[in-house]
Protein backbone atom coordinates (compact mmCIF):
# COMPACT_ATOMS: atom_id res chain seq x y z
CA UNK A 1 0.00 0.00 0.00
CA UNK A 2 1.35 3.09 -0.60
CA UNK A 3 2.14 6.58 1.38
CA UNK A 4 -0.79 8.51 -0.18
CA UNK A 5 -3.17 5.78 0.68
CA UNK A 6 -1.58 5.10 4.61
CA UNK A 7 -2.18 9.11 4.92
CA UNK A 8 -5.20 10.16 7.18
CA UNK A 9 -7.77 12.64 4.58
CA UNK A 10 -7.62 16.02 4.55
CA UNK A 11 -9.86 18.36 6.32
CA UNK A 12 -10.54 21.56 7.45
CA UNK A 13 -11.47 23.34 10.93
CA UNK A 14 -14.85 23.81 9.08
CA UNK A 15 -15.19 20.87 8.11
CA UNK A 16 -13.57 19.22 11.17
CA UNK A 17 -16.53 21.28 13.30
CA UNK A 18 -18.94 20.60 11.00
CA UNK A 19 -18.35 16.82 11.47
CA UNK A 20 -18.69 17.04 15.31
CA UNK A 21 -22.21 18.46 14.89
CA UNK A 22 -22.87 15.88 12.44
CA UNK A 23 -21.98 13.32 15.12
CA UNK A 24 -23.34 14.28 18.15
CA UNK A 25 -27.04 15.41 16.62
CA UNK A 26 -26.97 11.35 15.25
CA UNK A 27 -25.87 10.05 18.37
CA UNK A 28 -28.43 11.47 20.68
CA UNK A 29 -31.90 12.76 19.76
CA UNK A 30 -31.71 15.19 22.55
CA UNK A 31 -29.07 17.48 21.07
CA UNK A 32 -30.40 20.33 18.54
CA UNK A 33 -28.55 23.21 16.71
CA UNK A 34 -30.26 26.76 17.14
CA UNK A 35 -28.96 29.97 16.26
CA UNK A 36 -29.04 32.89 13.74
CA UNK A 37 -28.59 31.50 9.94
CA UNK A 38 -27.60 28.00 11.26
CA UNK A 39 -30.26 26.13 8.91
CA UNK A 40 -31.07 27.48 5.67
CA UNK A 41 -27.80 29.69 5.15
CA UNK A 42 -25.63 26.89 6.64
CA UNK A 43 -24.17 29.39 9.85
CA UNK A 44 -22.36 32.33 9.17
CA UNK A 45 -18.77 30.63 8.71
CA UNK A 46 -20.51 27.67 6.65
CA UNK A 47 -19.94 25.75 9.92
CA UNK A 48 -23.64 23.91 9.45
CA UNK A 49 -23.78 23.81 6.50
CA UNK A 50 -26.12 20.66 4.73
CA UNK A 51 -27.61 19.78 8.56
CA UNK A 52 -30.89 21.48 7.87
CA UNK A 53 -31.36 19.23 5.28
CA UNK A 54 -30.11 16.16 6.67
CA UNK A 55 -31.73 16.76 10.10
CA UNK A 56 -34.58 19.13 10.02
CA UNK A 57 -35.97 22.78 10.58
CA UNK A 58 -37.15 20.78 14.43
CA UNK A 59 -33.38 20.07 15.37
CA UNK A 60 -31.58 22.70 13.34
CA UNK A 61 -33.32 25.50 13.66
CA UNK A 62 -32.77 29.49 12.58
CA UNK A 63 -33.68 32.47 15.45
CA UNK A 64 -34.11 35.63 15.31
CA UNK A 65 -31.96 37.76 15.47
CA UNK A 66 -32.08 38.07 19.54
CA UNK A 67 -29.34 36.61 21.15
CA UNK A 68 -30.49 36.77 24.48
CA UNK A 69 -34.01 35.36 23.51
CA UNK A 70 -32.56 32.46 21.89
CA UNK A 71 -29.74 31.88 24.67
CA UNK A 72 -32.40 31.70 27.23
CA UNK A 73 -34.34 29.33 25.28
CA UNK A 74 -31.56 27.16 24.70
CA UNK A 75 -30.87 27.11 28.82
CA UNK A 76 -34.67 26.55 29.37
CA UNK A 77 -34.11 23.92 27.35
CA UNK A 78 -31.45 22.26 28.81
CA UNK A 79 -32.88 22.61 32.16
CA UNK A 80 -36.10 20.06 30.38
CA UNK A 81 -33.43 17.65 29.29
CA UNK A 82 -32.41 18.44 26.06
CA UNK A 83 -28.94 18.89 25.07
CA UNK A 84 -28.81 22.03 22.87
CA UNK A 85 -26.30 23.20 21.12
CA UNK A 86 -26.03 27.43 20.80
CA UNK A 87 -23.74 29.57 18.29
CA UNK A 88 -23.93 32.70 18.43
CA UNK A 89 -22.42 34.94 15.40
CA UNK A 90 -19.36 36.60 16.97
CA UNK A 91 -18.45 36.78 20.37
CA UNK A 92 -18.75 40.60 20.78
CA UNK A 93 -22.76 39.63 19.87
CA UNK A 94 -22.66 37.46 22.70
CA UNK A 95 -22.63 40.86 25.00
CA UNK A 96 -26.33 40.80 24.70
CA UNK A 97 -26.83 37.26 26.14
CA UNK A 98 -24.43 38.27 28.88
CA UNK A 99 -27.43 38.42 31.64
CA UNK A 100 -28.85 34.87 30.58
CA UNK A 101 -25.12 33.37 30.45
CA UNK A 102 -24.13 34.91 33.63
CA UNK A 103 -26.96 35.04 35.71
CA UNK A 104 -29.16 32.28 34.68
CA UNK A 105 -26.94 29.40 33.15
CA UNK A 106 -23.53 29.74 35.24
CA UNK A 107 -25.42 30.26 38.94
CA UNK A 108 -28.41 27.76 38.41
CA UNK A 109 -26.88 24.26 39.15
CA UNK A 110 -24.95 26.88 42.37
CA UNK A 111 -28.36 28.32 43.72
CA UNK A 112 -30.63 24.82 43.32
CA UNK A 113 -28.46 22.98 45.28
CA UNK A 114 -27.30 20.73 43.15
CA UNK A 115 -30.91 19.85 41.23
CA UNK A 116 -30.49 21.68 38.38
CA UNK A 117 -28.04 21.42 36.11
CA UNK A 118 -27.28 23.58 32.62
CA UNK A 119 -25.75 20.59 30.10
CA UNK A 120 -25.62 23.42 27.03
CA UNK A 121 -22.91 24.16 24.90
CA UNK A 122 -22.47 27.99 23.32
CA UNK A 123 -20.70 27.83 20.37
CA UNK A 124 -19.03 31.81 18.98
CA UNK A 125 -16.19 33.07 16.78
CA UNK A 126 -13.71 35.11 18.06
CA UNK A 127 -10.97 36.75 16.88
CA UNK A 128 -9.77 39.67 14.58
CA UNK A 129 -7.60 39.50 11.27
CA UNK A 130 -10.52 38.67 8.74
CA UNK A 131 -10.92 43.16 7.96
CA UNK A 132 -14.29 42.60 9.72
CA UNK A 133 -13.40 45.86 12.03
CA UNK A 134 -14.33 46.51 15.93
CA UNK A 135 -18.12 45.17 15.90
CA UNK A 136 -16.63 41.55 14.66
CA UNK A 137 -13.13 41.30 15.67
CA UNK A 138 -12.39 41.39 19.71
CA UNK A 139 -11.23 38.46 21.89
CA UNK A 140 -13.83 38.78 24.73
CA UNK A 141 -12.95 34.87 25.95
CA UNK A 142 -11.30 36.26 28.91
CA UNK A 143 -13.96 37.28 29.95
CA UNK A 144 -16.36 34.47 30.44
CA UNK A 145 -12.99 32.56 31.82
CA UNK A 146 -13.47 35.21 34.34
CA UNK A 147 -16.98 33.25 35.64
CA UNK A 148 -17.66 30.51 37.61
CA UNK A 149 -19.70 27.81 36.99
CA UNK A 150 -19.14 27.38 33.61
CA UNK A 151 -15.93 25.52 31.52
CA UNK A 152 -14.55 28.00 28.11
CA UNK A 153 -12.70 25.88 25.42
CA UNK A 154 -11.02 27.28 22.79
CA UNK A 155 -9.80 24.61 20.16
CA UNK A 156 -6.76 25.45 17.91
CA UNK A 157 -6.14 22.32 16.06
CA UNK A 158 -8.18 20.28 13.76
CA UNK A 159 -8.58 17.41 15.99
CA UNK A 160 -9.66 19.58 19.17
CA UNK A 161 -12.35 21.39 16.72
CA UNK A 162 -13.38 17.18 15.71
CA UNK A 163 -12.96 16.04 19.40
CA UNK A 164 -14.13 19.04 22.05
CA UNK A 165 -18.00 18.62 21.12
CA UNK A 166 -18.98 15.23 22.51
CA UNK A 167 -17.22 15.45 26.32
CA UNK A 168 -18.75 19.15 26.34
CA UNK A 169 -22.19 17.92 25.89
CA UNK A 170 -21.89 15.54 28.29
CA UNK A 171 -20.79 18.09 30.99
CA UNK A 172 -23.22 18.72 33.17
CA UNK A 173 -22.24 22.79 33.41
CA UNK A 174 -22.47 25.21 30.34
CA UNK A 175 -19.72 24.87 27.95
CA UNK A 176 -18.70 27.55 26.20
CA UNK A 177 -16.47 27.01 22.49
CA UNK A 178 -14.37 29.81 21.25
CA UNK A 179 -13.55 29.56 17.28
CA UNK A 180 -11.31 31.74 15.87
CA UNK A 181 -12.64 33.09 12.94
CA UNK A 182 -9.02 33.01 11.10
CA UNK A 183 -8.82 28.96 11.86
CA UNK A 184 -11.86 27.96 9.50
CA UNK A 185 -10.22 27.51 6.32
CA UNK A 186 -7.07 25.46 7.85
CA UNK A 187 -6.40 22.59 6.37
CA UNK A 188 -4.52 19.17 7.12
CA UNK A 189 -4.72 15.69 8.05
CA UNK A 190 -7.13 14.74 11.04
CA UNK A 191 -5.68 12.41 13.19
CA UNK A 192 -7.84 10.03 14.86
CA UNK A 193 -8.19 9.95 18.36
CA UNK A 194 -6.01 7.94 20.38
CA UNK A 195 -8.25 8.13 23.50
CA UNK A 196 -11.14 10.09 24.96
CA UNK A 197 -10.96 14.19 24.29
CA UNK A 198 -9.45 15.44 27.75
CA UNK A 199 -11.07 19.04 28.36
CA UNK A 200 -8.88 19.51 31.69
CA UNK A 201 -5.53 19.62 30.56
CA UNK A 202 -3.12 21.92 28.11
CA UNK A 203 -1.12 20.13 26.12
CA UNK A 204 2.51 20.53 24.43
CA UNK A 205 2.45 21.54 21.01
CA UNK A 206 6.21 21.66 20.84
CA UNK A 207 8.81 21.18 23.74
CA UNK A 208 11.65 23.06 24.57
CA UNK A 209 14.27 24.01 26.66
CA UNK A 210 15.00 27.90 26.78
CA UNK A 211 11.39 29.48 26.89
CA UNK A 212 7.47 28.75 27.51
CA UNK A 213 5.71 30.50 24.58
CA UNK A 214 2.25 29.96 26.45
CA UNK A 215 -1.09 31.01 24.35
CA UNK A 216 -4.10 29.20 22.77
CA UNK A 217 -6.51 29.31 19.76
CA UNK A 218 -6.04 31.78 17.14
CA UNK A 219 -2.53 32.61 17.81
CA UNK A 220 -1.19 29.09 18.63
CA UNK A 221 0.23 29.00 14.71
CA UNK A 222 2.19 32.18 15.32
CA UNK A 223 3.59 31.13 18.48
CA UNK A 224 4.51 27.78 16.21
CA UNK A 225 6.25 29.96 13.81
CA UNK A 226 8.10 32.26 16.47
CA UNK A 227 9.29 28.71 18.03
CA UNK A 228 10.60 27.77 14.32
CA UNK A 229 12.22 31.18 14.08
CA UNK A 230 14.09 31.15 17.39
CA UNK A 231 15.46 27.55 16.63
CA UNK A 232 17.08 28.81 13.75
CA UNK A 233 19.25 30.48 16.28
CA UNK A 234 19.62 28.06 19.02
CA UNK A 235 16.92 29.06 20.98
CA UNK A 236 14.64 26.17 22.07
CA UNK A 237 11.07 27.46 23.17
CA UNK A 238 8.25 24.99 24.21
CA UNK A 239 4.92 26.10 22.68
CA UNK A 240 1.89 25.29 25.31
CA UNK A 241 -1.60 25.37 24.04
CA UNK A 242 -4.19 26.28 27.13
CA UNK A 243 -6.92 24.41 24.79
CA UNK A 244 -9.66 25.18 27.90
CA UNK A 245 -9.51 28.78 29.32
CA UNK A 246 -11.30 27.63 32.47
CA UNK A 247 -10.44 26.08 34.52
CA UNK A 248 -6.67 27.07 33.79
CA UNK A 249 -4.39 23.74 33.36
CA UNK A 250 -1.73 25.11 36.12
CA UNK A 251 -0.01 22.44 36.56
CA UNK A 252 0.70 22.42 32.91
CA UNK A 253 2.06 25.95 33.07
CA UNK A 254 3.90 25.62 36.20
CA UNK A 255 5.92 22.19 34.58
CA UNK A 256 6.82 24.09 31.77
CA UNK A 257 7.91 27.29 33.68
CA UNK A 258 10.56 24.56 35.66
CA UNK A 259 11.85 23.26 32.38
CA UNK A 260 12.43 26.51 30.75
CA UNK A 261 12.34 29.32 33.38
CA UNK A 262 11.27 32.42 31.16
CA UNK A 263 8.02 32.46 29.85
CA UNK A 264 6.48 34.34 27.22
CA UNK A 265 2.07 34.45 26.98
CA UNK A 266 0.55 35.60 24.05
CA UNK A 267 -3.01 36.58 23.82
CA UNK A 268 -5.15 38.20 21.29
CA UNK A 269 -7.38 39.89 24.01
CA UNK A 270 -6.12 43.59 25.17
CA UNK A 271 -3.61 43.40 27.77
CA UNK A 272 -4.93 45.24 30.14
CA UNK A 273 -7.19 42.74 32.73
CA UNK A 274 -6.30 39.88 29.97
CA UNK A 275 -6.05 36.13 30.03
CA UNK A 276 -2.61 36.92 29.99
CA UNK A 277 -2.45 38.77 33.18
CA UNK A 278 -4.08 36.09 35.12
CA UNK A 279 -1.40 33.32 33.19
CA UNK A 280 1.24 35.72 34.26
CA UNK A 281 0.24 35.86 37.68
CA UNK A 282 -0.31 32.72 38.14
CA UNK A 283 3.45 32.19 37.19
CA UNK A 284 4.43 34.67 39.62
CA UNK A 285 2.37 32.77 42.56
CA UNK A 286 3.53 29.51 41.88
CA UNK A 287 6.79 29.54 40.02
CA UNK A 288 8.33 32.82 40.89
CA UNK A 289 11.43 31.10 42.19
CA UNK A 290 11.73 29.06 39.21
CA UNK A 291 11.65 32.42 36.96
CA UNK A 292 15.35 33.73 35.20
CA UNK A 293 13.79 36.89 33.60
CA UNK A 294 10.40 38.56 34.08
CA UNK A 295 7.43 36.91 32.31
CA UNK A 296 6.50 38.85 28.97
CA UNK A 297 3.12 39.15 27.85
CA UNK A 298 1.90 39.92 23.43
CA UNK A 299 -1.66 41.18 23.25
CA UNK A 300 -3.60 43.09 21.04
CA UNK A 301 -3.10 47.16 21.01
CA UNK A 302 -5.70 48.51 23.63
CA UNK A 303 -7.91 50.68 20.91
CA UNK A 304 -11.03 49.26 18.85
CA UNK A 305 -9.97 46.82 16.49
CA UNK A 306 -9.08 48.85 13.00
CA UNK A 307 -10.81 47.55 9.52
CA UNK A 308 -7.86 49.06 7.60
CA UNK A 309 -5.41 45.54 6.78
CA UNK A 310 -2.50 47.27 7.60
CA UNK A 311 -3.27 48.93 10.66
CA UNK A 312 -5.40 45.75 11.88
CA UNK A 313 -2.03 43.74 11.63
CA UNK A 314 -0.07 46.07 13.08
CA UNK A 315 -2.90 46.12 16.37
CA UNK A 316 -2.56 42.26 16.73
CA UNK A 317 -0.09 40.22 18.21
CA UNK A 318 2.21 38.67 15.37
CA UNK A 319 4.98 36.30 15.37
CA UNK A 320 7.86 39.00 14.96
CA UNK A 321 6.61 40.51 18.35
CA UNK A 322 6.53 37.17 19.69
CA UNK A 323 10.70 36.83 19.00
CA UNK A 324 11.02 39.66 20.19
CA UNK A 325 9.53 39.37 23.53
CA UNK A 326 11.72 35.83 23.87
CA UNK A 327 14.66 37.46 22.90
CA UNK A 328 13.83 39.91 26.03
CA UNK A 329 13.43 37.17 27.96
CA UNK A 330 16.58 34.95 26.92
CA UNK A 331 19.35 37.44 25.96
């Protein structure tokens, strides 16, 4: 048999997505999709696309546009037994579902005692460099990691966008899936699973020696290139990918602090009150002793994402800043 046939087919994020949907609506007759142009126009980022037609308007079904209507229902529904799957256009849209998220599906399971639980998944994009401008573009996942009672994934890799779906319908609390809008059209070989998706734990998307480049989702590629770039000159830097925003993976974090002991975190949210402050303080709590240079943080420039390609680019964290901030850190 040869290579080309051995090799696993290629796919993309979309796709990858796509297929997760696919299985877990077959699997269990509870889940449904709801959500703005999810049916007929196949989602926004083509994510659902075909399901209308293989499913049906009762377990794909378009909303209006409302978000918190349509959030709401999809936690009333969850709290009848249903397992119903939200997306919500962009994740700066998902400010007007912030009551029914906050208030009603993260504190519900807290304030019943136990008797009822919230098993509903909240799927959004996220992320700038698409020239979509400030309405479309922010990084608001720090955020929600900011809340208790719920669990925020953000997959970066084909096989976490395949794999994440099935263990977060099964959780009990609301799940909450960050796609970054820039990751759809990737491309590659899926893998298949070796074991069960793990939603607790970051994993090591390259090790190293000399530096932690720690970030997640959309900017896990250029953290990947700024790791190729520095070993071109003999600097080794271990790329972590957070993969689920809360709860944190610390132990993760603090291994890879004591194997490297500089750190770099790189985050597509503003800096200021970021994802990467709390990863950065974390560090400082737990591994301060193990540090050999201050802990740099990459974020987005604090102003309203720009439409303009240039200026957009030069607002969002990019793999030259990236070396840079490791060479601070190393030299």
């Amino acid at each position: 048999m040869g290579d080309d046939e051995n090799r696993e087919p290629k796919t993309t994020y979309r796709e990858a997505m796509r297929e997760a949907l696919r299985e877990a609506l077959r699997a269990d007759e509870r889940v449904f999709l709801m959500g703005e142009d999810v049916g007929r126009y196949g989602g926004c980022f083509g994510v659902s696309l075909g399901l209308l037609e293989e499913f049906g308007p009762e377990r794909v079904r378009d909303t209006p546009l409302s978000e918190s209507a349509f959030v709401g229902a999809g936690i009333g529904a969850a709290l009848a037994g249903m397992r119903p799957i939200v997306e919500i256009m962009t994740v700066n849209f998902s400010l007007l579902a912030l009551d029914q998220i906050l208030n009603n599906a993260a504190t519900l399971l807290h304030m019943s005692g136990g008797q009822l639980p919230v098993p509903l998944v909240i799927r959004m994009t996220t992320g700038a460099g698409r020239q979509l401008a400030a309405q479309h573009s922010h990084s608001l996942e720090g955020w929600y990691a900011h809340i208790p009672g719920i669990r925020v994934l953000a997959p970066a890799t084909l096989e976490d966008a395949r794999h994440m779906l099935a263990p977060a319908l099964a959780d009990r609390d609301p799940v909450l899936i960050f796609e970054h809008g820039s990751l759809y059209n990737v491309s590659g070989e899926l893998l298949p699973p070796t074991a069960s998706v793990d939603l607790d734990h970051a994993a090591i998307r390259r090790p190293g020696t000399d530096i932690s480049l720690i970030t997640y989702g959309g900017s896990l590629s250029k953290a990947l290139g700024a790791a190729d770039e520095l070993a071109a000159e003999g600097i080794s830097a271990e790329v972590i990918d957070l993969r689920t925003l809360r709860p944190l993976d610390d132990a993760a974090v603090t291994a890879s602090v004591a194997r490297t002991h500089r750190a770099v975190v790189i985050d597509e949210a503003w800096r200021t009150g970021s994802l990467a402050a709390e990863v950065s303080a974390r560090i400082a709590e737990g591994s301060f002793y193990e540090l050999d240079a201050p802990v740099e943080r990459v974020c987005s420039a604090e102003v309203p994402m720009p439409y303009a390609r240039r200026l957009e680019e030069a607002a969002l964290p990019q793999t030259a800043d990236i070396v840079a901030a490791a060479h601070r850190a190393v030299d």
